[in-house]
C-alpha atoms as a PDB file:
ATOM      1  CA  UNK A   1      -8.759  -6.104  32.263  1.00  0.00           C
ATOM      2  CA  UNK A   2      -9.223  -3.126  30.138  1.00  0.00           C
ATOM      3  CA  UNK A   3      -5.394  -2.202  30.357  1.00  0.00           C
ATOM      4  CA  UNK A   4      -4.274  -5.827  29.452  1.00  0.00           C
ATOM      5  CA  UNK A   5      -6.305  -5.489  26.067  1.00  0.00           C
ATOM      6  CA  UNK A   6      -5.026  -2.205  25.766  1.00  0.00           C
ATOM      7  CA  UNK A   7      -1.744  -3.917  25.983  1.00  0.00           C
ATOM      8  CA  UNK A   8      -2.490  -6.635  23.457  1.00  0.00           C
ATOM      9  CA  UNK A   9      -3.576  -4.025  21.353  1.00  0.00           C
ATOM     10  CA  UNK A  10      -0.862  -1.671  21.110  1.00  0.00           C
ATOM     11  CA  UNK A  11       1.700  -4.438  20.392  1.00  0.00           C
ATOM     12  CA  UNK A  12      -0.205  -6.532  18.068  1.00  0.00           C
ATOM     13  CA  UNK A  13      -0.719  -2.726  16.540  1.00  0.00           C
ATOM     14  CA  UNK A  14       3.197  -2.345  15.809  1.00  0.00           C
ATOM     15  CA  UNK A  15       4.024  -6.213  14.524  1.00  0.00           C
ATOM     16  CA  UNK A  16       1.070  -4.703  11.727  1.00  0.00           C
ATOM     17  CA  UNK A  17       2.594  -1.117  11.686  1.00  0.00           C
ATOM     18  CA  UNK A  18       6.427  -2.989  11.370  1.00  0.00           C
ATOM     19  CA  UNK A  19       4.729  -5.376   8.372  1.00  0.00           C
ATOM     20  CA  UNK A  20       3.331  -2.757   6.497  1.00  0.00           C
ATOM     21  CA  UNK A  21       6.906  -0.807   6.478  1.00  0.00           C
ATOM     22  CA  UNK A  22       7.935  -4.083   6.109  1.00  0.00           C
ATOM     23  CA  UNK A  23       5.919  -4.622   2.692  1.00  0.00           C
ATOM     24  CA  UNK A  24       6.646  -0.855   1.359  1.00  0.00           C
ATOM     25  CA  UNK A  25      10.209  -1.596   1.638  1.00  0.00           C
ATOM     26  CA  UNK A  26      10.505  -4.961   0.171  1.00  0.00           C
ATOM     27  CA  UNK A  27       8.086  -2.874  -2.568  1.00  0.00           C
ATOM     28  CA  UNK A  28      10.711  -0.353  -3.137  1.00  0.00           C
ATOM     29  CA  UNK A  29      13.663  -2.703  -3.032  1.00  0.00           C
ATOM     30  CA  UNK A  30      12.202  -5.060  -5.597  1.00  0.00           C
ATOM     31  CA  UNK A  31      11.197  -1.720  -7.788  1.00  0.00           C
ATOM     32  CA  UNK A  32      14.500  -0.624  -7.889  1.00  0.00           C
ATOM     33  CA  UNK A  33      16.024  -4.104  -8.587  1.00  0.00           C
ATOM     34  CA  UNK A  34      13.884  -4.449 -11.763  1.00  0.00           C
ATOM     35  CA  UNK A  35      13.858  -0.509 -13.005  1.00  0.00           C
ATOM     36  CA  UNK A  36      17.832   0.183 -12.544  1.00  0.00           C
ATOM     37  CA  UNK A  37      18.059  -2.997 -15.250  1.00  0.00           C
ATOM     38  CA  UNK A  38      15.578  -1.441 -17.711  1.00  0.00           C
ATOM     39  CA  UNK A  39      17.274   1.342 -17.821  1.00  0.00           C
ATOM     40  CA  UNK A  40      18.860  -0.568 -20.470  1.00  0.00           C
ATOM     41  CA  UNK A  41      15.872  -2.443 -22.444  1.00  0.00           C
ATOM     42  CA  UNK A  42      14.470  -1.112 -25.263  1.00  0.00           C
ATOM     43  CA  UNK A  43      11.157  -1.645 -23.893  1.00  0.00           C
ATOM     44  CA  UNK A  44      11.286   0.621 -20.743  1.00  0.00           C
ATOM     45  CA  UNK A  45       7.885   1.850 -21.056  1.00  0.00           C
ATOM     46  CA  UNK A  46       6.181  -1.190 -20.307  1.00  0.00           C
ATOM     47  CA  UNK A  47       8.910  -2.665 -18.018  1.00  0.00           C
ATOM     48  CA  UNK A  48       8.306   1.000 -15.649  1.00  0.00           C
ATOM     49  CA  UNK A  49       4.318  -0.008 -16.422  1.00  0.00           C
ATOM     50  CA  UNK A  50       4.780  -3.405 -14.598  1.00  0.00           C
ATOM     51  CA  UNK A  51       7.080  -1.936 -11.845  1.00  0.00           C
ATOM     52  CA  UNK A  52       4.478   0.939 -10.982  1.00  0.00           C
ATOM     53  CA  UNK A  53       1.758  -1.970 -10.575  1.00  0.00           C
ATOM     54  CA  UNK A  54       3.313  -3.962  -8.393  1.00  0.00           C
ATOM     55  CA  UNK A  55       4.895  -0.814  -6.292  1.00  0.00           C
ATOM     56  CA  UNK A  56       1.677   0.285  -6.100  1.00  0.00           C
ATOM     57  CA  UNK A  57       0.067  -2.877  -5.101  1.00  0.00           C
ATOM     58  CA  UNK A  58       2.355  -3.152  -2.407  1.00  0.00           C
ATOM     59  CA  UNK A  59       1.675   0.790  -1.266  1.00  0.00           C
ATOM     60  CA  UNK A  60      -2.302  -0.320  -1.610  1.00  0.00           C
ATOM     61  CA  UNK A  61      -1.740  -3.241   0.795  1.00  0.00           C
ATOM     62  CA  UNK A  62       0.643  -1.350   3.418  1.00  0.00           C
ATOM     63  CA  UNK A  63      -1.974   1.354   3.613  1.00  0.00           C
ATOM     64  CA  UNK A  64      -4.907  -1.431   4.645  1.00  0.00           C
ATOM     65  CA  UNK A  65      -1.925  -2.755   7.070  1.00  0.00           C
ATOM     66  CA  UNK A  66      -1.515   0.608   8.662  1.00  0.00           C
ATOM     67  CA  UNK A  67      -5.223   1.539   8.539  1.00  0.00           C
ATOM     68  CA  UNK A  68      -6.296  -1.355  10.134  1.00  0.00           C
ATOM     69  CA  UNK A  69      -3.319  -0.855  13.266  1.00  0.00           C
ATOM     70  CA  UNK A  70      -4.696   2.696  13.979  1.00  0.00           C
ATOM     71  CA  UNK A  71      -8.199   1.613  14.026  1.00  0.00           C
ATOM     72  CA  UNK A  72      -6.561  -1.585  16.600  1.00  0.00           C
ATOM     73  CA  UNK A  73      -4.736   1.193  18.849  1.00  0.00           C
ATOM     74  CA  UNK A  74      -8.137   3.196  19.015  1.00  0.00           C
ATOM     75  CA  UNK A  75     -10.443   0.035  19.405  1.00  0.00           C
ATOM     76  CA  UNK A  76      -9.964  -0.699  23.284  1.00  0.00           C
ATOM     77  CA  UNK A  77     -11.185   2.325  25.874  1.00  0.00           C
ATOM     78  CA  UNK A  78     -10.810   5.638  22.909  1.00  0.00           C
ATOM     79  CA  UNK A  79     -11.466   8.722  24.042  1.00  0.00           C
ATOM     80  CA  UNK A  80     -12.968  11.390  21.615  1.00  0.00           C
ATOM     81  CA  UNK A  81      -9.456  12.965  20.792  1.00  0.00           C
ATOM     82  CA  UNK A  82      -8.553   9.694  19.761  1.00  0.00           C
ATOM     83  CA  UNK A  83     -11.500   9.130  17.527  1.00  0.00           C
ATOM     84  CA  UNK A  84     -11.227  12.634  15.989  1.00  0.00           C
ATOM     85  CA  UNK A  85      -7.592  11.843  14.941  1.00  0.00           C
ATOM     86  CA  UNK A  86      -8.670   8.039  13.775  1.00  0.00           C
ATOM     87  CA  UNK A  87     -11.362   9.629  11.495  1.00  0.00           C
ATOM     88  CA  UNK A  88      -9.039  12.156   9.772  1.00  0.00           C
ATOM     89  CA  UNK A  89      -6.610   9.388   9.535  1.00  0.00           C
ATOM     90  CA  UNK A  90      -8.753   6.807   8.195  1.00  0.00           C
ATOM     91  CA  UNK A  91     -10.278   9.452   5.890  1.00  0.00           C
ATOM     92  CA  UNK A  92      -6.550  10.164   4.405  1.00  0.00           C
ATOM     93  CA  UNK A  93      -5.232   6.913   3.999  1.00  0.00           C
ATOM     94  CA  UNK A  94      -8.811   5.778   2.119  1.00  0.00           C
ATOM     95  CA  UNK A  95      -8.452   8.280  -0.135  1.00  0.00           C
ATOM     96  CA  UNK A  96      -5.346   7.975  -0.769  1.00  0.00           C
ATOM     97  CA  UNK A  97      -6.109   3.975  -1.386  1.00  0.00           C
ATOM     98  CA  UNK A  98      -9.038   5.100  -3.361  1.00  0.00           C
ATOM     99  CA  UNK A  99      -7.024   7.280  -5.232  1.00  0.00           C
ATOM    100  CA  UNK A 100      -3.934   4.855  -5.617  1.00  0.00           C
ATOM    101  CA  UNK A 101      -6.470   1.905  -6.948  1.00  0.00           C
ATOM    102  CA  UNK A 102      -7.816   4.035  -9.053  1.00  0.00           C
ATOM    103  CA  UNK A 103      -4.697   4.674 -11.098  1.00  0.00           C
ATOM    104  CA  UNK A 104      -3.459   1.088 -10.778  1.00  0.00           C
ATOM    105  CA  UNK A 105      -6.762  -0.086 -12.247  1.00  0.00           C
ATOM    106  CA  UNK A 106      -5.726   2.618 -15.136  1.00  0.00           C
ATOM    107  CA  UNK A 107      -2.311   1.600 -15.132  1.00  0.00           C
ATOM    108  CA  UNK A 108      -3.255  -2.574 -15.602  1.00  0.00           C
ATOM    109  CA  UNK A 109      -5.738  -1.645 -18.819  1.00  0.00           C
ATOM    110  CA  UNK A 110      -3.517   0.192 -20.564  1.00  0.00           C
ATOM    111  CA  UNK A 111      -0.653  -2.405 -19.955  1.00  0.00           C
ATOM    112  CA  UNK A 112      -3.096  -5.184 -20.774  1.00  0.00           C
ATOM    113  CA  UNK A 113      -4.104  -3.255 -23.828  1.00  0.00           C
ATOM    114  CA  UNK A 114      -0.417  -2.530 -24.919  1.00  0.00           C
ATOM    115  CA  UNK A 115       0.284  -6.401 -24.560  1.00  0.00           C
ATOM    116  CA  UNK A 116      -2.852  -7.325 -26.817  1.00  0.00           C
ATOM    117  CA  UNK A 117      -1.274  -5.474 -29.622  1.00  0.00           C
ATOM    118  CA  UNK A 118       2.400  -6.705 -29.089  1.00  0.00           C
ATOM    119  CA  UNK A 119       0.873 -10.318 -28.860  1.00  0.00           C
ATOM    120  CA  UNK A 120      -1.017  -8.957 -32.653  1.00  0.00           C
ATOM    121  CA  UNK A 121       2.061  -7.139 -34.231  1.00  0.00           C
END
């Protein structure tokens, strides 16, 4: 029984680990779709300020995606070594979401801000 959920486990783990490259990826592509044409805008600033947010929303929800398949693989039958390398996982990828939030939160005031004073001018 134990080896059948460890089964279920490890593939429902990859279809998560697969949509989270999936999401950085369709991230990326649509990032470079709208920064290669404001290249050419006069307004490149906040056109790059938009495309970091949503890149980085997209990097903020593939790292929950891949978090939450390592902590899948290492829910069913773990043995310390597995825990150990969960923990320092989980610890990078949180504070690297902490981190990542952090600047997006940042990144959406100051782009708020500068489109309060457009809207003024």
């Amino acid at each position: 029984m134990e080896e059948i959920a460890k089964q279920i486990a490890h593939q429902l783990s990859v279809v998560i680990e697969i949509t989270g490259a999936l999401i950085i990826g369709l991230g990326l592509l649509k990032f470079l779709l709208g920064y290669i044409p404001s290249l050419f805008r006069d307004n490149q600033s906040e056109s790059n300020t938009k495309l970091r947010l949503q890149l980085g929303s997209s990097l903020t929800l593939a790292l929950e995606l891949l978090l939450a398949a390592d902590i899948l693989l290492t829910a069913v039958g773990p043995s310390w070594d597995d825990i150990g390398k969960l923990a320092a996982i989980a610890t990078i990828r949180t504070a690297l979401n902490y981190f990542l939030e952090k600047e997006l939160h940042t990144l959406e005031a100051k782009h708020k801000e500068h489109s309060q004073k457009s809207v003024q001018s």
